[in-house]
PDB file of N, CA and C in Angstrom:
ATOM      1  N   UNK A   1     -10.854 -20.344   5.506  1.00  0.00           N
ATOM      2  CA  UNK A   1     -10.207 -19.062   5.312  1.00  0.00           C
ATOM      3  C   UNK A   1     -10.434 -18.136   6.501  1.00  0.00           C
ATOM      4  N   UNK A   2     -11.876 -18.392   7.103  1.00  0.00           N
ATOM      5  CA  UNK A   2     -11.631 -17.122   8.156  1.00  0.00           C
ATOM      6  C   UNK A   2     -13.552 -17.794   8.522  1.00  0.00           C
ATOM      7  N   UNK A   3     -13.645 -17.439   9.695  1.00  0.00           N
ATOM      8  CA  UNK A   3     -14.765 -17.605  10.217  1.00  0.00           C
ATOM      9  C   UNK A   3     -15.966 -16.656  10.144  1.00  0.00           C
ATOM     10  N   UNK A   4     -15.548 -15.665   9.486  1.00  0.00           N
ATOM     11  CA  UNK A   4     -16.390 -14.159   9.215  1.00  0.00           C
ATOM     12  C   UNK A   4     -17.234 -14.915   7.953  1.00  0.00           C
ATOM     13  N   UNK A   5     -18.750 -15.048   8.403  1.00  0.00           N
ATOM     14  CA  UNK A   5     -19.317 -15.327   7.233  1.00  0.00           C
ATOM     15  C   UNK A   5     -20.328 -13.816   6.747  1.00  0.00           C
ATOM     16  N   UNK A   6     -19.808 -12.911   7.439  1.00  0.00           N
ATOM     17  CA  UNK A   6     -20.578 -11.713   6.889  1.00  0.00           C
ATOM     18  C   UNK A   6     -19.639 -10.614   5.609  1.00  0.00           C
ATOM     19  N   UNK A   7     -18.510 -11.437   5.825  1.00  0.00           N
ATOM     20  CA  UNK A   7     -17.477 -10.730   4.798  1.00  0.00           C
ATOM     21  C   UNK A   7     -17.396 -11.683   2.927  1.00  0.00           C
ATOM     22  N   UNK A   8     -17.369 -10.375   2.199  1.00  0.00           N
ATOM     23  CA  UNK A   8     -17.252 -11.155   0.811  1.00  0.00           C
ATOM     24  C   UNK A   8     -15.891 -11.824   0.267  1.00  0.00           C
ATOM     25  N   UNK A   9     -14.595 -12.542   1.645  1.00  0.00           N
ATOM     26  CA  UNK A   9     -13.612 -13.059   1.149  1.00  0.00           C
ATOM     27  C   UNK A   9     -12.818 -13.099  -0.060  1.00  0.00           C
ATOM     28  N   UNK A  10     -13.913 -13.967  -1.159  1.00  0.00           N
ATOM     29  CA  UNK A  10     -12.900 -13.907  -2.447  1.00  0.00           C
ATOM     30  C   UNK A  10     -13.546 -12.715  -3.130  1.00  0.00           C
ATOM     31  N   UNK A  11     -14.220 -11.423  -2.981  1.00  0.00           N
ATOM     32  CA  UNK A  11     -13.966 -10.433  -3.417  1.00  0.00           C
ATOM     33  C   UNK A  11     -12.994  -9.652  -3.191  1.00  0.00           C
ATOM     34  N   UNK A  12     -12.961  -9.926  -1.673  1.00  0.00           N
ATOM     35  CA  UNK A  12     -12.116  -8.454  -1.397  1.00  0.00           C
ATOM     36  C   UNK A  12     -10.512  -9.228  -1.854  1.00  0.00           C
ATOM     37  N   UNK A  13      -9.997 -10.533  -2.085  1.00  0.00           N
ATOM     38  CA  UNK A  13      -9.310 -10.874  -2.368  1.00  0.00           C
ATOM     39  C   UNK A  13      -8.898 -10.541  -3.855  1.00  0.00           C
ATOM     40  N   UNK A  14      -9.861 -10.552  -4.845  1.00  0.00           N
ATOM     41  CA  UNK A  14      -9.827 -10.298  -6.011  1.00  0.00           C
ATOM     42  C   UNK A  14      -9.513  -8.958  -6.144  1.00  0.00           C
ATOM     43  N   UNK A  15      -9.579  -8.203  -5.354  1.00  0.00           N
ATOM     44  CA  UNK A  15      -9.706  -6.577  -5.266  1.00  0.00           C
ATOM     45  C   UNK A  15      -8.190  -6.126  -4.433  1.00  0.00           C
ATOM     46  N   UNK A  16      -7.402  -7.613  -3.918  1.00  0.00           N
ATOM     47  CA  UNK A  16      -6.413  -7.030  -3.121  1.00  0.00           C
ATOM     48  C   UNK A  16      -5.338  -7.187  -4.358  1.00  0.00           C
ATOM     49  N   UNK A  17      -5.607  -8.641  -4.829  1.00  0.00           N
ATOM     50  CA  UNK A  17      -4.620  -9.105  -6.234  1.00  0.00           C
ATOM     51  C   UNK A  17      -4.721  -8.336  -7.435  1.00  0.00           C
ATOM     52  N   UNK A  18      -5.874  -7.527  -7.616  1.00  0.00           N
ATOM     53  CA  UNK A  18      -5.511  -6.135  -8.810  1.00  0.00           C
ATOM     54  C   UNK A  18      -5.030  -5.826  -8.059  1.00  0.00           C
ATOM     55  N   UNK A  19      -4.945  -4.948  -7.089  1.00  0.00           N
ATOM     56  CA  UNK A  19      -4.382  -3.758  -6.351  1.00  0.00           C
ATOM     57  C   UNK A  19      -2.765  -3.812  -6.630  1.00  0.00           C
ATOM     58  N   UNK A  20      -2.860  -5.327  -6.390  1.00  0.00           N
ATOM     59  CA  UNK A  20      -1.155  -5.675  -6.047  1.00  0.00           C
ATOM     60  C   UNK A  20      -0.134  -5.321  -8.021  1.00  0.00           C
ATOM     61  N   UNK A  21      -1.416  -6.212  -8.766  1.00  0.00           N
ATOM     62  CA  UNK A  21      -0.471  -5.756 -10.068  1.00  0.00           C
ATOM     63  C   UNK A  21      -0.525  -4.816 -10.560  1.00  0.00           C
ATOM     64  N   UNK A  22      -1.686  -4.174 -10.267  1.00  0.00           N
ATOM     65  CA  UNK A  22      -1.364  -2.130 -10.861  1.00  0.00           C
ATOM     66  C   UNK A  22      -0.359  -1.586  -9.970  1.00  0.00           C
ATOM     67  N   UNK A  23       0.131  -1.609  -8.923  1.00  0.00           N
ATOM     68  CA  UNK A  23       1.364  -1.387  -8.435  1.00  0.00           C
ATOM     69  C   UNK A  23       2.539  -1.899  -8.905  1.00  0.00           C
ATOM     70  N   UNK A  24       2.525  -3.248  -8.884  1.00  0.00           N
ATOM     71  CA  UNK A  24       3.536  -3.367  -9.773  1.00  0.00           C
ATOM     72  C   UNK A  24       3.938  -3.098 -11.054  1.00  0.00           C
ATOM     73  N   UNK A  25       2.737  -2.829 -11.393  1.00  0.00           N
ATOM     74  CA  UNK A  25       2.853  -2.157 -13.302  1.00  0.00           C
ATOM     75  C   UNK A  25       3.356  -0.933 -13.395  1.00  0.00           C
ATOM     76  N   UNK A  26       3.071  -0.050 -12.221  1.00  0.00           N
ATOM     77  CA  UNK A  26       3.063   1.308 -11.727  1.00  0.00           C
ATOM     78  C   UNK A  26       4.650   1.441 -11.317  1.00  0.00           C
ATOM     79  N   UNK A  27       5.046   0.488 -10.991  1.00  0.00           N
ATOM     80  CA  UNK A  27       6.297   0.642 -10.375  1.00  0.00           C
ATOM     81  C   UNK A  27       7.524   0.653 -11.331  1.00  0.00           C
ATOM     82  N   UNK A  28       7.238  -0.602 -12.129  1.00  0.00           N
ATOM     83  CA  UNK A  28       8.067  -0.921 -13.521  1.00  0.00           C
ATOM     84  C   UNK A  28       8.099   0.199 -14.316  1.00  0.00           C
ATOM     85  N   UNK A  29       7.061   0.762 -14.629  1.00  0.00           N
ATOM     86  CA  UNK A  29       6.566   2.058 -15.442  1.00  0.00           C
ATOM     87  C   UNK A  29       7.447   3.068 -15.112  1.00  0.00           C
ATOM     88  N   UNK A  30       7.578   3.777 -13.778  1.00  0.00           N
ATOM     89  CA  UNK A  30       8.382   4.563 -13.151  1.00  0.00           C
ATOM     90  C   UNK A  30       9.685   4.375 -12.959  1.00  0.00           C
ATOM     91  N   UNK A  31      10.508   3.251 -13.407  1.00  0.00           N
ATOM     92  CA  UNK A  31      11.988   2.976 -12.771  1.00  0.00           C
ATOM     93  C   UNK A  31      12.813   3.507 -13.564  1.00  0.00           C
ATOM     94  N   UNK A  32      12.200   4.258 -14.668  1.00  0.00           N
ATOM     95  CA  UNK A  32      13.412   5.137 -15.416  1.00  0.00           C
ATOM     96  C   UNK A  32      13.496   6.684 -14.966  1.00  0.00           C
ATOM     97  N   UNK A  33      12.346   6.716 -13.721  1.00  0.00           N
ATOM     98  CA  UNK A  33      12.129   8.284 -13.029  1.00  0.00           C
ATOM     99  C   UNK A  33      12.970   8.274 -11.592  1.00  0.00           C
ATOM    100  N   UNK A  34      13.376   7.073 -11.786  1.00  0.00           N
ATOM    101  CA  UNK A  34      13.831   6.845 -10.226  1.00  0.00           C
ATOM    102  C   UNK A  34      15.568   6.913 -10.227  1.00  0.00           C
ATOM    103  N   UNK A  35      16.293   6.777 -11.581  1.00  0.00           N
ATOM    104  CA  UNK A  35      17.441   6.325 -11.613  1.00  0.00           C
ATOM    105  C   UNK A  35      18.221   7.693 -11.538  1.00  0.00           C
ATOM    106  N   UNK A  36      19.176   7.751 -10.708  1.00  0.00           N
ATOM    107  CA  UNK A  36      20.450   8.845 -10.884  1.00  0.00           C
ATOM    108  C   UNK A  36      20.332  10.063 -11.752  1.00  0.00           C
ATOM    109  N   UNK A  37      19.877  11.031 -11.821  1.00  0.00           N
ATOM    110  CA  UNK A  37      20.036  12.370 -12.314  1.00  0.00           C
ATOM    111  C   UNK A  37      21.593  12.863 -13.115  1.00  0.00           C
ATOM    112  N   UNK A  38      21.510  12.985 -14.057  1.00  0.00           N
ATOM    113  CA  UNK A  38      22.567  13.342 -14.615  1.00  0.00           C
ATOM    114  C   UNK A  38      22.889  14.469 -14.336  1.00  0.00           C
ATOM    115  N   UNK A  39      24.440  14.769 -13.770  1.00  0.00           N
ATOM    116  CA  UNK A  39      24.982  16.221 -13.694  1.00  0.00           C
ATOM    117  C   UNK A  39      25.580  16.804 -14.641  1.00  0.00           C
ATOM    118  N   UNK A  40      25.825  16.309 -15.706  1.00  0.00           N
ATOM    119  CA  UNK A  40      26.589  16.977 -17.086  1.00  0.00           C
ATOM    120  C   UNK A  40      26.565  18.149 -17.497  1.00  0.00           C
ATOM    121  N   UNK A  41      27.137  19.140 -16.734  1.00  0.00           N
ATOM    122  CA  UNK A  41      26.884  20.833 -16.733  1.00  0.00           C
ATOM    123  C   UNK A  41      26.061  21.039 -18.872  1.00  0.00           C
ATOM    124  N   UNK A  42      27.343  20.230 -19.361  1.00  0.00           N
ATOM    125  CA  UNK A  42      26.780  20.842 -20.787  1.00  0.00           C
ATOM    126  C   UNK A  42      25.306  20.188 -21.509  1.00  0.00           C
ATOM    127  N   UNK A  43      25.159  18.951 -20.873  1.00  0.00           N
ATOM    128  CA  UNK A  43      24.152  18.131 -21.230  1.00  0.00           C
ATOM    129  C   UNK A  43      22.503  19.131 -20.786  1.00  0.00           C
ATOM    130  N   UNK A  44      22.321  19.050 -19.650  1.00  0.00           N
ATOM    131  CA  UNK A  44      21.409  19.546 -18.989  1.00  0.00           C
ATOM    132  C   UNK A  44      21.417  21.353 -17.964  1.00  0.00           C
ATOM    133  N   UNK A  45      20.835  22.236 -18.277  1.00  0.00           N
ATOM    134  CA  UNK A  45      20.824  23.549 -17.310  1.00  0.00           C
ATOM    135  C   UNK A  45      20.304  23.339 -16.233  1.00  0.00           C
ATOM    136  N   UNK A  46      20.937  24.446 -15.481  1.00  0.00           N
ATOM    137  CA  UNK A  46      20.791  24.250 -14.073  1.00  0.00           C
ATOM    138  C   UNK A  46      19.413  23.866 -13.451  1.00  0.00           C
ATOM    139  N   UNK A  47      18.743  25.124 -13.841  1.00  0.00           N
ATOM    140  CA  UNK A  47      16.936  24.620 -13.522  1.00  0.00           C
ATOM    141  C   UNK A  47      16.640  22.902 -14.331  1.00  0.00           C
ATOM    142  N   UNK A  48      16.937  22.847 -15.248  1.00  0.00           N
ATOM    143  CA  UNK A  48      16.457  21.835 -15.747  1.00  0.00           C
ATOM    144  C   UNK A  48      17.220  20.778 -14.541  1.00  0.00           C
ATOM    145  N   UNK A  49      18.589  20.390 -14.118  1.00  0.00           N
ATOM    146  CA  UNK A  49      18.681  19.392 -13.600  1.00  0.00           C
ATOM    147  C   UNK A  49      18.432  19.714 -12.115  1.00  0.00           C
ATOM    148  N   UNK A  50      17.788  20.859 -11.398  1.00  0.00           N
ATOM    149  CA  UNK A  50      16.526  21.118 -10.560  1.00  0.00           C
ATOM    150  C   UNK A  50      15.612  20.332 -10.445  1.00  0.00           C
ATOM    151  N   UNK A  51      14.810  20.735 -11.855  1.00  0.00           N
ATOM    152  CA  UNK A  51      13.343  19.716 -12.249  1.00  0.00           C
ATOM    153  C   UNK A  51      13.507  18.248 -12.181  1.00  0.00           C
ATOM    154  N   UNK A  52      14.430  18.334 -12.937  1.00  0.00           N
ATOM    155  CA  UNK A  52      14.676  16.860 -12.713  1.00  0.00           C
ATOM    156  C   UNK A  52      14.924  15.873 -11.399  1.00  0.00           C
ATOM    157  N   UNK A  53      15.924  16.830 -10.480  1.00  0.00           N
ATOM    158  CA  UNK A  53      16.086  16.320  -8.964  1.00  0.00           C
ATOM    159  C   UNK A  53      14.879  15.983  -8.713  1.00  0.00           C
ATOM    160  N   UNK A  54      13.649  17.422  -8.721  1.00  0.00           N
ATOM    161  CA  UNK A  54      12.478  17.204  -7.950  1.00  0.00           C
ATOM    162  C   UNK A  54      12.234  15.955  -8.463  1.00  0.00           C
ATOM    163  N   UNK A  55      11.613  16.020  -9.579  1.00  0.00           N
ATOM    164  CA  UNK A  55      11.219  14.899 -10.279  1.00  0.00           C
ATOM    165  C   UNK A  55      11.339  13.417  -9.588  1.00  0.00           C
ATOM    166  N   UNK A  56      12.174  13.176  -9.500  1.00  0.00           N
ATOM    167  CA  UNK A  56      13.158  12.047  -8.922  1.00  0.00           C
ATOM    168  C   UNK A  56      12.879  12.008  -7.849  1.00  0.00           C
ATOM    169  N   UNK A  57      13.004  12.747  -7.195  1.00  0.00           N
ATOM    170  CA  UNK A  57      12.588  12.615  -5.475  1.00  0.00           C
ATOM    171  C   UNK A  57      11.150  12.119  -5.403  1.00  0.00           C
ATOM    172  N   UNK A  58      10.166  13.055  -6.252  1.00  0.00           N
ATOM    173  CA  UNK A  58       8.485  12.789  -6.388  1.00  0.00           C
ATOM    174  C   UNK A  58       8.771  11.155  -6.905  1.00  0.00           C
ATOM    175  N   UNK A  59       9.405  11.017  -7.476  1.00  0.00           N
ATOM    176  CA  UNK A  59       9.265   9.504  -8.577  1.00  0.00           C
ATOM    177  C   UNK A  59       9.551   8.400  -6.876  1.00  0.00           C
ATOM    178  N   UNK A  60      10.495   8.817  -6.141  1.00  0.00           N
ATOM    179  CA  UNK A  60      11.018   7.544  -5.270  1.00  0.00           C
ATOM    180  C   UNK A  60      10.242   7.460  -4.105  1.00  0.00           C
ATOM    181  N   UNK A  61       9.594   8.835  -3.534  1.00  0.00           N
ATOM    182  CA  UNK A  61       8.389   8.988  -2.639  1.00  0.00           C
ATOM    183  C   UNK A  61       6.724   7.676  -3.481  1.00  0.00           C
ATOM    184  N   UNK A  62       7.252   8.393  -4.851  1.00  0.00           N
ATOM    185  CA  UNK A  62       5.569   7.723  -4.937  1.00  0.00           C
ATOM    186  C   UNK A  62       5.823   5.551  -4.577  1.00  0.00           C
ATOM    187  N   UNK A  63       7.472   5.773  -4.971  1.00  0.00           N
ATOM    188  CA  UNK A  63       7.931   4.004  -4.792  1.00  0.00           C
ATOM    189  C   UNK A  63       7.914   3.686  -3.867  1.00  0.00           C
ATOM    190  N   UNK A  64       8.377   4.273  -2.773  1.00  0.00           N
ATOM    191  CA  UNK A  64       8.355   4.087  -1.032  1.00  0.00           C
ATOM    192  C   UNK A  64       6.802   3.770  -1.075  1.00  0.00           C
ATOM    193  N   UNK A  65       5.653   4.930  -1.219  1.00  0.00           N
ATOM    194  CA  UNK A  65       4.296   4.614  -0.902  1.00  0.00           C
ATOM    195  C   UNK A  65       3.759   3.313  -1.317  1.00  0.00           C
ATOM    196  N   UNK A  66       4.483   3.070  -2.931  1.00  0.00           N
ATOM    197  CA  UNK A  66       3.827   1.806  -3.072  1.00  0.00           C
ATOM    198  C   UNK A  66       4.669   0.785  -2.167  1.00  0.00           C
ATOM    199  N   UNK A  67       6.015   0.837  -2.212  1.00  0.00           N
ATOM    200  CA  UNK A  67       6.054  -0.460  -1.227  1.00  0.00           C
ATOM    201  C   UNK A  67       5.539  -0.763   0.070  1.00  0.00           C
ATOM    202  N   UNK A  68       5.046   0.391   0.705  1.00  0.00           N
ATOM    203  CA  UNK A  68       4.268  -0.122   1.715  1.00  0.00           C
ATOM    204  C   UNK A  68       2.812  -0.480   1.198  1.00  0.00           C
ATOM    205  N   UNK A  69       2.455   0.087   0.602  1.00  0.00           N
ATOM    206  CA  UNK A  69       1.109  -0.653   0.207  1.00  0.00           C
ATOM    207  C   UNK A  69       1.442  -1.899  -0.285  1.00  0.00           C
ATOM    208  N   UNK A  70       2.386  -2.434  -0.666  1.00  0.00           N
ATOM    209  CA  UNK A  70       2.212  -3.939  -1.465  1.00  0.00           C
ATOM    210  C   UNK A  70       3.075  -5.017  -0.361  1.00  0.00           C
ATOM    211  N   UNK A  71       3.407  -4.057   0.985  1.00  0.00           N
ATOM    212  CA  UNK A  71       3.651  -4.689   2.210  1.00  0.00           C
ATOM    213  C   UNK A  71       2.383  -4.912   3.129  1.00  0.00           C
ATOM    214  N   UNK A  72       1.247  -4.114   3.059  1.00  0.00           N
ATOM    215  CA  UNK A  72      -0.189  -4.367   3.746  1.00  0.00           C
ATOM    216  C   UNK A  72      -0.968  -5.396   2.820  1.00  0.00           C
ATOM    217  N   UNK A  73      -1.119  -5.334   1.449  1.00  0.00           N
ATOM    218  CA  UNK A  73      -1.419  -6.139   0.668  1.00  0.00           C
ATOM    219  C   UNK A  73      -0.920  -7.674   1.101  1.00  0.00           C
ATOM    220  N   UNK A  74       0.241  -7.837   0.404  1.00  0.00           N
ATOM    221  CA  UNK A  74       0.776  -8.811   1.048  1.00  0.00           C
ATOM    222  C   UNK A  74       0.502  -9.229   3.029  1.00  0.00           C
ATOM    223  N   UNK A  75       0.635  -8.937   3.960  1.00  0.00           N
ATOM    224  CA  UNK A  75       0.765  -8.870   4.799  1.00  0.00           C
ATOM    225  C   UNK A  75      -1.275  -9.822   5.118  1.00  0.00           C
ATOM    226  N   UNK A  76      -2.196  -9.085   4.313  1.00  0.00           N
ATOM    227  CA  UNK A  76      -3.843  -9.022   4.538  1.00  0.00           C
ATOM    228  C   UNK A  76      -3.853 -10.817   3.884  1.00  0.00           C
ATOM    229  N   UNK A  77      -2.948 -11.033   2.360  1.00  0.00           N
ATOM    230  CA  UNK A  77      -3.344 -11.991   1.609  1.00  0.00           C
ATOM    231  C   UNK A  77      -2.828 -12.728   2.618  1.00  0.00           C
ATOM    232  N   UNK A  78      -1.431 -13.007   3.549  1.00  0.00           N
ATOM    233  CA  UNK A  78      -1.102 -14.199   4.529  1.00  0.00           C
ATOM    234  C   UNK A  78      -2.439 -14.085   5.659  1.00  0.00           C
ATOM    235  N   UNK A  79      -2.634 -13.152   6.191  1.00  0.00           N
ATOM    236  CA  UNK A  79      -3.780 -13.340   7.181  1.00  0.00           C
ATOM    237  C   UNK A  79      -4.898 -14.074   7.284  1.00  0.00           C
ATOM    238  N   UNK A  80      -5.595 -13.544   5.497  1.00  0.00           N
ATOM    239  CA  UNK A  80      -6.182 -14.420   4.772  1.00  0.00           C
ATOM    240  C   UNK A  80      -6.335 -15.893   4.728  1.00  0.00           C
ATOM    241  N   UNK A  81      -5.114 -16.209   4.523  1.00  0.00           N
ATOM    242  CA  UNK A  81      -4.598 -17.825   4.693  1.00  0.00           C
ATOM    243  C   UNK A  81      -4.765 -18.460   5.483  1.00  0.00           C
ATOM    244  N   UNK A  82      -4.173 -17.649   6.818  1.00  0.00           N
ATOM    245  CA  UNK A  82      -4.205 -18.157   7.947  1.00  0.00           C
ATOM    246  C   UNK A  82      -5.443 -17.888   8.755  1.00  0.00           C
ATOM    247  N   UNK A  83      -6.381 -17.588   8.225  1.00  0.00           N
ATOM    248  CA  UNK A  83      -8.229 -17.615   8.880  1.00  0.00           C
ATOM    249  C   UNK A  83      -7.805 -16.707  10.342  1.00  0.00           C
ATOM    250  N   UNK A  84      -7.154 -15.800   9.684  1.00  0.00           N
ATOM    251  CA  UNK A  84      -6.988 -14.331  10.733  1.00  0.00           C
ATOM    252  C   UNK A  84      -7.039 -13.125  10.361  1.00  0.00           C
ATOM    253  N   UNK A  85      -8.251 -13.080   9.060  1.00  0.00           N
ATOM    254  CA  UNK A  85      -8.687 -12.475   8.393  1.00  0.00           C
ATOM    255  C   UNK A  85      -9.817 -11.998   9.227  1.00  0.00           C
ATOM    256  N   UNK A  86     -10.005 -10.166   9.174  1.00  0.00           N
ATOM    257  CA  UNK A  86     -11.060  -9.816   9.901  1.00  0.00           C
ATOM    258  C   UNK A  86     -11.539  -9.365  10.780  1.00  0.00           C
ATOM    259  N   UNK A  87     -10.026  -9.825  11.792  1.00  0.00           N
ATOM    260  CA  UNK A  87     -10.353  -9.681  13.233  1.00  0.00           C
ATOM    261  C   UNK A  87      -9.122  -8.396  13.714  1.00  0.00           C
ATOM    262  N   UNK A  88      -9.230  -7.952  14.421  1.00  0.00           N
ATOM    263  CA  UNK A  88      -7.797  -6.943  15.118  1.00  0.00           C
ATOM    264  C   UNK A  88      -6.707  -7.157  15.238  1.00  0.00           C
ATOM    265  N   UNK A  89      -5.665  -6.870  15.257  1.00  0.00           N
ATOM    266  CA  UNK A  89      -4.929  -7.355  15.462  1.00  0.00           C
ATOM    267  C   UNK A  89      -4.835  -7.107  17.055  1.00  0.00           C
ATOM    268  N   UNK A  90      -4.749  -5.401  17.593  1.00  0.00           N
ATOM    269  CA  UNK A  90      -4.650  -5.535  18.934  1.00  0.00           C
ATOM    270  C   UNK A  90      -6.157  -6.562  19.904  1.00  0.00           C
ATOM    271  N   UNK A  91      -7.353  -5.980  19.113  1.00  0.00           N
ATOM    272  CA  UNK A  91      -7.704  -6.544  20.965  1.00  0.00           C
ATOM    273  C   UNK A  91      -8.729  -8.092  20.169  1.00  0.00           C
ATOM    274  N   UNK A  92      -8.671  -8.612  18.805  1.00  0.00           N
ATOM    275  CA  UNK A  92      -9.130  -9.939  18.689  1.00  0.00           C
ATOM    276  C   UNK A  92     -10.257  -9.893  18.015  1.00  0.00           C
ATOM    277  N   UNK A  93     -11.206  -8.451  18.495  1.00  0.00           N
ATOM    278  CA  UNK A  93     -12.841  -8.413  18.246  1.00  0.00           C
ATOM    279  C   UNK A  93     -12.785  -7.906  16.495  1.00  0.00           C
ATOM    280  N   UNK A  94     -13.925  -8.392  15.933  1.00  0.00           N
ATOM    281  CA  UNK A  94     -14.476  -8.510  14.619  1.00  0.00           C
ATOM    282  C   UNK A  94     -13.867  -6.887  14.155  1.00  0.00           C
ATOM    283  N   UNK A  95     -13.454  -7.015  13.005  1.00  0.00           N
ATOM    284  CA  UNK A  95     -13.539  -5.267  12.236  1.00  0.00           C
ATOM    285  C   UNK A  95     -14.774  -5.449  11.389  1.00  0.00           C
ATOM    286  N   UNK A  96     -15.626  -4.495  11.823  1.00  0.00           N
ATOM    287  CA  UNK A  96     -16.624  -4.176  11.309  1.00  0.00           C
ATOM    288  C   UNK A  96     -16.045  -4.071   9.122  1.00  0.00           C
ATOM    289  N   UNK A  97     -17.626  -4.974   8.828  1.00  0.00           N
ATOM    290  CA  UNK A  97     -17.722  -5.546   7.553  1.00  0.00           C
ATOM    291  C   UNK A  97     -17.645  -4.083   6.743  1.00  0.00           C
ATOM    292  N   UNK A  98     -18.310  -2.800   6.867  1.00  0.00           N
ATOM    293  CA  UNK A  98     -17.963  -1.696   6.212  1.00  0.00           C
ATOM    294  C   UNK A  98     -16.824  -1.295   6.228  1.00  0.00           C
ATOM    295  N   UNK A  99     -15.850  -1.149   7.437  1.00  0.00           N
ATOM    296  CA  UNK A  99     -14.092  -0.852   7.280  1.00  0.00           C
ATOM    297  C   UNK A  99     -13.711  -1.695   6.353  1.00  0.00           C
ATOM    298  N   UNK A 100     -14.211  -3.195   6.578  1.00  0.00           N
ATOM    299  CA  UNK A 100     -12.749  -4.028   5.655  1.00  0.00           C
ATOM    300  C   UNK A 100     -13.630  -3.426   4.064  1.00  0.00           C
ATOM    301  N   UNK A 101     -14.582  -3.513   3.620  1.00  0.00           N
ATOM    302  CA  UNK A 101     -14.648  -2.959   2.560  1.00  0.00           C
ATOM    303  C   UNK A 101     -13.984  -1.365   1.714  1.00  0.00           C
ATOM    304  N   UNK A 102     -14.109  -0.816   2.819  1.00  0.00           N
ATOM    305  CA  UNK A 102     -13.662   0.822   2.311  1.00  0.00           C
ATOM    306  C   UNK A 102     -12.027   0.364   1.882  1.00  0.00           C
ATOM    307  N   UNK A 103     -11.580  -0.842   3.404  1.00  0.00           N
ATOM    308  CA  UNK A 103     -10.082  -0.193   3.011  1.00  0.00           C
ATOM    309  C   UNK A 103      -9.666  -2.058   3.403  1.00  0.00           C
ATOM    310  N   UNK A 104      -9.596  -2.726   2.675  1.00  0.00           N
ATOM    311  CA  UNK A 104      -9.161  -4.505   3.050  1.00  0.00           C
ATOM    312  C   UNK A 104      -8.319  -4.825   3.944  1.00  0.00           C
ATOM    313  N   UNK A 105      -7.146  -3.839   3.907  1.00  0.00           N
ATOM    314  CA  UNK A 105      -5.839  -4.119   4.464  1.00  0.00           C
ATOM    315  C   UNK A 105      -5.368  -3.485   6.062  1.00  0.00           C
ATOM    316  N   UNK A 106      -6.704  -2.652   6.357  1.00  0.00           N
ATOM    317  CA  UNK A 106      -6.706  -2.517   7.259  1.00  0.00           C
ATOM    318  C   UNK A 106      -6.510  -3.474   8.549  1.00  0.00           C
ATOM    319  N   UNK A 107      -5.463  -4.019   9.329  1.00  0.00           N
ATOM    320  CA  UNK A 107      -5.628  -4.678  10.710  1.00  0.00           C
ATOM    321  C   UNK A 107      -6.318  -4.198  12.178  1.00  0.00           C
ATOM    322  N   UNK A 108      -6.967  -3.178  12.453  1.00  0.00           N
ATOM    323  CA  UNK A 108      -7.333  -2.806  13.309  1.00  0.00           C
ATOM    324  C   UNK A 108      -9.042  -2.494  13.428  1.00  0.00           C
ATOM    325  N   UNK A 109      -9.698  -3.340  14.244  1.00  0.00           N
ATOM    326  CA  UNK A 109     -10.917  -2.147  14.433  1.00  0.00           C
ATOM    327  C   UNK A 109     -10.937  -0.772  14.831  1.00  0.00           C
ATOM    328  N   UNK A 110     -11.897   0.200  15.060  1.00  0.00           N
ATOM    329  CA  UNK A 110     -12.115   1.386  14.705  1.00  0.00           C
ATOM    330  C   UNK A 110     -11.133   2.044  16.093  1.00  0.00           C
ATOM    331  N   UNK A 111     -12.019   1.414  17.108  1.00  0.00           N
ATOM    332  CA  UNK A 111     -11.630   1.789  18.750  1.00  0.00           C
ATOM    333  C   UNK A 111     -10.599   1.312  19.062  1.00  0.00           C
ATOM    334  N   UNK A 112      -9.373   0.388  18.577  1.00  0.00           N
ATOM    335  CA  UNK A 112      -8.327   0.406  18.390  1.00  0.00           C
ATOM    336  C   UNK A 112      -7.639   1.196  17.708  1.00  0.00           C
ATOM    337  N   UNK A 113      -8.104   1.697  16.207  1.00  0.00           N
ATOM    338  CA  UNK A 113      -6.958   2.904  15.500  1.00  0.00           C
ATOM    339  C   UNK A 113      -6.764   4.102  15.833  1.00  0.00           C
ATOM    340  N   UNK A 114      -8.350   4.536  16.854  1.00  0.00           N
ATOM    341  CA  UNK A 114      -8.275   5.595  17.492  1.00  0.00           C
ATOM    342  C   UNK A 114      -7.584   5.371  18.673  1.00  0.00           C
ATOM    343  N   UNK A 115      -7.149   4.605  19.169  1.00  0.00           N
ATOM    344  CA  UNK A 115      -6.573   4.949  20.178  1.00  0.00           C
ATOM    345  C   UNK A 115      -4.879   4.697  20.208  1.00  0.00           C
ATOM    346  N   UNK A 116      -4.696   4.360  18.909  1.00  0.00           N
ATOM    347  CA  UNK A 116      -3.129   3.944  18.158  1.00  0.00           C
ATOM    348  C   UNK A 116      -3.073   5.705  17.703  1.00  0.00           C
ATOM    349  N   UNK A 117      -3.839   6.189  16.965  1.00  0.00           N
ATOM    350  CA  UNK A 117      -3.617   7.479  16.373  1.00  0.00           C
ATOM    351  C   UNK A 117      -3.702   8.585  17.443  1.00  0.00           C
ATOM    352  N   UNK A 118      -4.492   8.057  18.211  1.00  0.00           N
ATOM    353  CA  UNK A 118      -4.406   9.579  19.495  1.00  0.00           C
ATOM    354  C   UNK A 118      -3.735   9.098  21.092  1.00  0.00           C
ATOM    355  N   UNK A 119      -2.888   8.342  20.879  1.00  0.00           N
ATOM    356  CA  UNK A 119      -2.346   7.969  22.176  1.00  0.00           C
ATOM    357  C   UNK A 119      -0.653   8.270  21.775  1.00  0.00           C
TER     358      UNK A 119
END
């Protein structure tokens, strides 16, 4: 799986595969917040089909967020596979064993994200 014998592998794996189905549970849950807003002047008042816009907008933002999270998810479990779990993507060297814990899906060591985020 990966040559990192200082990392807990099938934990953080176990911890990526919940991640992945409370999103998807999360997502299913929400797809009746996501659908078309009714304009039916007599059905719904103005503020109300307001709230509701917002609503909807908040509902498809929170879907966007999860699909990228269940695109890093996904993305960590192939890496995984391919025993390229661990390492940077830009410069190769180890990501320190406390990052991949805080956050799994992270691809970058530290001195790489800083210099992705401030360059």
């Amino acid at each position: 799986m990966t040559d990192r014998k200082d990392i807990d592998l099938a934990g953080l794996r176990v911890r990526l595969e919940e991640r992945r189905a409370d999103i998807l549970a999360h997502s299913e849950h929400s797809e009746n917040h996501r659908k078309p807003v009714e304009l039916d002047q007599q059905a719904v008042g103005r503020l109300s089909r307001m709230d509701a816009l917002q609503n909807q907008q908040m509902h498809l933002e929170q879907e966007r967020r999860r699909a990228a999270e269940l695109s890093r998810i996904e993305k960590t479990l192939t890496r995984m596979e391919n025993d390229a779990y661990g390492h940077c993507h830009n410069c190769g060297d180890p990501i320190e064993t406390k990052r991949l814990e805080f956050d799994p899906t992270t691809p970058l060591c530290v001195e790489c994200a800083n210099h992705v985020s401030h360059g």
